[in-house]
PDB file of N, CA and C in Angstrom:
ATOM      1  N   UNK A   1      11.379  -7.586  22.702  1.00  0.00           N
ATOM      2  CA  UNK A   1      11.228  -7.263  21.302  1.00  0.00           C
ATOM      3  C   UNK A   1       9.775  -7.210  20.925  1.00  0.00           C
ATOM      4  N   UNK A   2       8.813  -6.272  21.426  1.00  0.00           N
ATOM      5  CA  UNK A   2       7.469  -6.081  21.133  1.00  0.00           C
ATOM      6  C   UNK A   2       7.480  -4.566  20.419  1.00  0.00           C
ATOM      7  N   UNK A   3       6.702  -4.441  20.007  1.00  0.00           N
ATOM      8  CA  UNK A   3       6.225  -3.075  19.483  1.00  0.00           C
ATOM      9  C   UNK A   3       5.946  -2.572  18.470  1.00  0.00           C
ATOM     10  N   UNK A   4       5.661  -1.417  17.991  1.00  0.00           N
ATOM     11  CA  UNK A   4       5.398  -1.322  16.609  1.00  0.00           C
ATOM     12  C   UNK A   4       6.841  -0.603  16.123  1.00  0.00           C
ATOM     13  N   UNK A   5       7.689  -0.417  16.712  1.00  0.00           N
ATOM     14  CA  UNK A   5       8.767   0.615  16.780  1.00  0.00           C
ATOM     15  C   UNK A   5       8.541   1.859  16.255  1.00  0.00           C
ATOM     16  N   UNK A   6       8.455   1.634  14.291  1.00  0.00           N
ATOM     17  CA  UNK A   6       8.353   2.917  13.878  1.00  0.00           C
ATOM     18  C   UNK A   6       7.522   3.593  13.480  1.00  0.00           C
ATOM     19  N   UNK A   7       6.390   3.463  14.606  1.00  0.00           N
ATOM     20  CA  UNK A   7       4.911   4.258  14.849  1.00  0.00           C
ATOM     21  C   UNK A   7       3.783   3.333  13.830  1.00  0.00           C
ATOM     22  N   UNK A   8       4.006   1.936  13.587  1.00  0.00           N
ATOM     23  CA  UNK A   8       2.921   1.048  12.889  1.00  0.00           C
ATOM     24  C   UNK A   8       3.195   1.166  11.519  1.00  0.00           C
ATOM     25  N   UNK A   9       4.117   1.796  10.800  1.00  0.00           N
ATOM     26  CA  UNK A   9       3.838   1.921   9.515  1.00  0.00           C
ATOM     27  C   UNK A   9       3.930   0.722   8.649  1.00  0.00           C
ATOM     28  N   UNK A  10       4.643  -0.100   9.120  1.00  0.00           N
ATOM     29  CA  UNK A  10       4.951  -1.403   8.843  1.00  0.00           C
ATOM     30  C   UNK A  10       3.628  -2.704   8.820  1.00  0.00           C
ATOM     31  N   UNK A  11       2.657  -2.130   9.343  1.00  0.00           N
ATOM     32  CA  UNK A  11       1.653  -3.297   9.922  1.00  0.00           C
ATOM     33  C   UNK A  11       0.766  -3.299   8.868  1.00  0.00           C
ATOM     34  N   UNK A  12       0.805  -3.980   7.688  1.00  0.00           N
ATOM     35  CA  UNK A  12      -0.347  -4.239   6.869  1.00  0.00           C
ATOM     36  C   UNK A  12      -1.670  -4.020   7.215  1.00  0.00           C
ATOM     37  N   UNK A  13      -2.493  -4.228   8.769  1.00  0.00           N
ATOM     38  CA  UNK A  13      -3.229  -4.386   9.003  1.00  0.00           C
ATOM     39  C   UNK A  13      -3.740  -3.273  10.223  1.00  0.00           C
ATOM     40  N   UNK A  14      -4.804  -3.119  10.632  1.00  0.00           N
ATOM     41  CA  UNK A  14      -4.727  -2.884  12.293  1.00  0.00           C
ATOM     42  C   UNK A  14      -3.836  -3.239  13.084  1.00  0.00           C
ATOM     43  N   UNK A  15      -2.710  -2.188  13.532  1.00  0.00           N
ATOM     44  CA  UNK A  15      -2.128  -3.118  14.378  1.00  0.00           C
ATOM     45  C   UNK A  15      -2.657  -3.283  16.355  1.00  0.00           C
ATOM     46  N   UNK A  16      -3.801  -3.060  16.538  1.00  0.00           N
ATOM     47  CA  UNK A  16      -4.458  -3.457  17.475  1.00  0.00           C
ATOM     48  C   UNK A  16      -5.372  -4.642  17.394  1.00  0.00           C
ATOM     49  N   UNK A  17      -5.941  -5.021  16.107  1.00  0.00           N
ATOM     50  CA  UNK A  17      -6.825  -6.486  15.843  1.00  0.00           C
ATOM     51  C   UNK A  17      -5.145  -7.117  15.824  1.00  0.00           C
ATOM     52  N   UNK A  18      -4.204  -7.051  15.263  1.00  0.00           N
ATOM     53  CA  UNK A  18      -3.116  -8.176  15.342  1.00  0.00           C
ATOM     54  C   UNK A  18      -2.723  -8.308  16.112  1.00  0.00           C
ATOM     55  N   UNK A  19      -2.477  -7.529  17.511  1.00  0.00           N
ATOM     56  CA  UNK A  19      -1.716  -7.743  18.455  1.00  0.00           C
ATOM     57  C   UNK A  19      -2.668  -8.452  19.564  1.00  0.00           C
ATOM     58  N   UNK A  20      -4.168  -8.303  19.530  1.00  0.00           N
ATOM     59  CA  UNK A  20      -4.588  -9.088  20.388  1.00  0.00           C
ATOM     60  C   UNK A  20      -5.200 -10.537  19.553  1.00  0.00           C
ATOM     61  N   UNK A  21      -5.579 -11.222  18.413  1.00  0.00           N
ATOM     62  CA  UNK A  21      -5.136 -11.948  17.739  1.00  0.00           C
ATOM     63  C   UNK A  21      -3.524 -13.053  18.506  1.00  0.00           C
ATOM     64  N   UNK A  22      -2.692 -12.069  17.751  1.00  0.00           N
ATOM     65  CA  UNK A  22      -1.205 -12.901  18.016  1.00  0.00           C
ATOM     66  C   UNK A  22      -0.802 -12.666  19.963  1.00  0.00           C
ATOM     67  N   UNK A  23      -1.376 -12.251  20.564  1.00  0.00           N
ATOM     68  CA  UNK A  23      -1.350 -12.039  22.247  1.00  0.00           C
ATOM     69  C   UNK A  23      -1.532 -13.093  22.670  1.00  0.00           C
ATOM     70  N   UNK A  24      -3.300 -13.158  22.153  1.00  0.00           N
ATOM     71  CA  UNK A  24      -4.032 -14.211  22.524  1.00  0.00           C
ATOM     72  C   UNK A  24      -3.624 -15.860  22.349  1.00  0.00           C
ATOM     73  N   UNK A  25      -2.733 -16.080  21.740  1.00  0.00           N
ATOM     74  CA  UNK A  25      -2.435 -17.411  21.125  1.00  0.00           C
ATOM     75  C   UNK A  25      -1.451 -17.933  21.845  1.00  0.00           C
ATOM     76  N   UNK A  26      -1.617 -19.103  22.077  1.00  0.00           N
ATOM     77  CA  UNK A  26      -0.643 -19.936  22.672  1.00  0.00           C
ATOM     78  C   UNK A  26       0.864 -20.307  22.092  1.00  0.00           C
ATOM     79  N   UNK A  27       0.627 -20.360  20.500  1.00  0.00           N
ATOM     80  CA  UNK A  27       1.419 -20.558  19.465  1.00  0.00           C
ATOM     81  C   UNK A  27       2.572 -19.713  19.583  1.00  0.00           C
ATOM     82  N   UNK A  28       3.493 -19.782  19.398  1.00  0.00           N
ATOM     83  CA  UNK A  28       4.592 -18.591  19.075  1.00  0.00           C
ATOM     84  C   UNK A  28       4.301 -18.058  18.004  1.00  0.00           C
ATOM     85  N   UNK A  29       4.687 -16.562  17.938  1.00  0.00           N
ATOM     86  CA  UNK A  29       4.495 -15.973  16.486  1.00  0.00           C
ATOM     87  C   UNK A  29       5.414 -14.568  16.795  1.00  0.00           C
ATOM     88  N   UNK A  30       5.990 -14.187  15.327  1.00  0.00           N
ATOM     89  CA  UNK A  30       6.572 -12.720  15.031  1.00  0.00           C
ATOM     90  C   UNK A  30       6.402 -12.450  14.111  1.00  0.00           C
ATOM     91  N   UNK A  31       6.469 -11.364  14.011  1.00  0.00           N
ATOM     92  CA  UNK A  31       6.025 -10.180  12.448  1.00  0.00           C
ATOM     93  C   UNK A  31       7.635  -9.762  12.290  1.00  0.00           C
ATOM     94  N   UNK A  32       8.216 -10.102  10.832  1.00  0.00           N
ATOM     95  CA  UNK A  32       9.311  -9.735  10.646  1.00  0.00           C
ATOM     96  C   UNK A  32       9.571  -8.442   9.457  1.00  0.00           C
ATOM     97  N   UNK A  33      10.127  -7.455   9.275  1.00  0.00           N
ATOM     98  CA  UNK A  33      10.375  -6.925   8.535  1.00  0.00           C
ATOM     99  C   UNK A  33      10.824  -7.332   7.197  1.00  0.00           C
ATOM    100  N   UNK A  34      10.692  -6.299   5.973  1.00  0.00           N
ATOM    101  CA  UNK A  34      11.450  -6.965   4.499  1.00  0.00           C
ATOM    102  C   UNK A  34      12.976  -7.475   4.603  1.00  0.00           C
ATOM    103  N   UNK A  35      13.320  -6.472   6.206  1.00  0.00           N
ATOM    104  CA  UNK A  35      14.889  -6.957   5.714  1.00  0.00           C
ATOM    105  C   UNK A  35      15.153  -8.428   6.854  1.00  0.00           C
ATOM    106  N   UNK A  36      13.893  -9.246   7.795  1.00  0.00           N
ATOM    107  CA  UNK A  36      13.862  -9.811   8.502  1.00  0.00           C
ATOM    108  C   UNK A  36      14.578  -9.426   9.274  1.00  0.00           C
ATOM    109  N   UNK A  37      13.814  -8.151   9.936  1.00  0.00           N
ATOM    110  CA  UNK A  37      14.074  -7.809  11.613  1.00  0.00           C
ATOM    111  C   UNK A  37      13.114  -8.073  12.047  1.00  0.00           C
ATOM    112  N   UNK A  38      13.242  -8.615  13.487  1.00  0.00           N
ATOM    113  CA  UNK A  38      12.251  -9.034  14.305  1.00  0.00           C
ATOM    114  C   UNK A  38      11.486  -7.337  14.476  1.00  0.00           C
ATOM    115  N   UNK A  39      10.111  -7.349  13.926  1.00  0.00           N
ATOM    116  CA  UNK A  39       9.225  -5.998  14.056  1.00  0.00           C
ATOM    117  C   UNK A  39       7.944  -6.514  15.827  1.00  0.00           C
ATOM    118  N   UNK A  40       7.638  -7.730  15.719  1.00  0.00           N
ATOM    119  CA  UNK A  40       6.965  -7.976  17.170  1.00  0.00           C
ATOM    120  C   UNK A  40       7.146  -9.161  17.651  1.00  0.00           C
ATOM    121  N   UNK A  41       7.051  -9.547  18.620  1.00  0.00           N
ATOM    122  CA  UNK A  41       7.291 -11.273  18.979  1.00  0.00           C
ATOM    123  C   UNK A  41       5.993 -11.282  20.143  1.00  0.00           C
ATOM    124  N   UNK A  42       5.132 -12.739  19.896  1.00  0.00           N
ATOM    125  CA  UNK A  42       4.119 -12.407  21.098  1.00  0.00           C
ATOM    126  C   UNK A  42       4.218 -13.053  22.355  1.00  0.00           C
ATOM    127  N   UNK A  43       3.984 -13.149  23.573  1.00  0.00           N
ATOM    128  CA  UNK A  43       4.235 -13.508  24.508  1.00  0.00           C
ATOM    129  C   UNK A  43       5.044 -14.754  24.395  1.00  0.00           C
ATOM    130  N   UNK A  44       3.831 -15.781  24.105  1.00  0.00           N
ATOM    131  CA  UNK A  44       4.440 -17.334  23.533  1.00  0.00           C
ATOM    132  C   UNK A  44       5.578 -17.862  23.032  1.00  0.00           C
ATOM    133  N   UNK A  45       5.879 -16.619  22.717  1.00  0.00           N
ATOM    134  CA  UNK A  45       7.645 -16.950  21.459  1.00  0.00           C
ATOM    135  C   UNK A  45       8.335 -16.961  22.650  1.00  0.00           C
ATOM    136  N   UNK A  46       8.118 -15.457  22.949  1.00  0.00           N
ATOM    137  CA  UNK A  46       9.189 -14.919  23.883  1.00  0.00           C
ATOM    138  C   UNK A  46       9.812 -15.594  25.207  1.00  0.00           C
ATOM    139  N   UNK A  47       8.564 -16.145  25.751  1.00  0.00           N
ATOM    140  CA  UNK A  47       8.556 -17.188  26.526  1.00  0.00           C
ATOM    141  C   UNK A  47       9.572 -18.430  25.727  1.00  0.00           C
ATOM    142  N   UNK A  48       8.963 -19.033  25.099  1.00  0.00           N
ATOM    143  CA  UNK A  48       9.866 -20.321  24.794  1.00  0.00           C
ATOM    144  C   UNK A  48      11.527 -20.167  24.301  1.00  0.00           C
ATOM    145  N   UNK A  49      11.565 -18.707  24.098  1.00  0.00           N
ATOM    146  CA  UNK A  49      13.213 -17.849  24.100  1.00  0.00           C
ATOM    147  C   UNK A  49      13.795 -17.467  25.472  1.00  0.00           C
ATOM    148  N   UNK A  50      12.987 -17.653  26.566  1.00  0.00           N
ATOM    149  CA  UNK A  50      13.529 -17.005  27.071  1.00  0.00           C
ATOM    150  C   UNK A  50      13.579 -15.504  27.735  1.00  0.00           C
ATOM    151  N   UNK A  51      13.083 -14.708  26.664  1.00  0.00           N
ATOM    152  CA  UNK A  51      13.066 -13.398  27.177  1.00  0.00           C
ATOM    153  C   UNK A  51      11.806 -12.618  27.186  1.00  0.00           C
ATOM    154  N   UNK A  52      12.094 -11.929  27.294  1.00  0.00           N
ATOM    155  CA  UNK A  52      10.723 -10.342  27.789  1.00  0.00           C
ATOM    156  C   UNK A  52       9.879 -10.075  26.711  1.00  0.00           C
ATOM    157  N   UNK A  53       8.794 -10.353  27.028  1.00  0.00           N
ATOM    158  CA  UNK A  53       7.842  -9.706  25.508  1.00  0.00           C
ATOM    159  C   UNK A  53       7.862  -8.501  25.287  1.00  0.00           C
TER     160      UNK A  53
END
């Protein structure tokens, strides 16, 4: 569950300063949509879930 899916439009920000930012971190972290869909999950999460970044 990584990506920008629907071409970044969603990303308030750069979404290249956020993704290496939230990459870089040990912390778990995800960017969720208005309707809370998982929009990115970063390594760290994914890891402590279990699955594939």
């Amino acid at each position: 569950m990584s990506g920008s899916g629907d071409g970044g439009t969603w990303w308030p920000l750069d979404e290249e300063v956020i993704r290496q930012v939230l990459d870089g971190t040990a912390a778990g972290a995800a960017i969720l949509d208005t309707e809370l869909r998982y929009r990115y999950v970063n390594p760290a999460l994914a890891d402590m879930n279990g699955l594939p970044a």
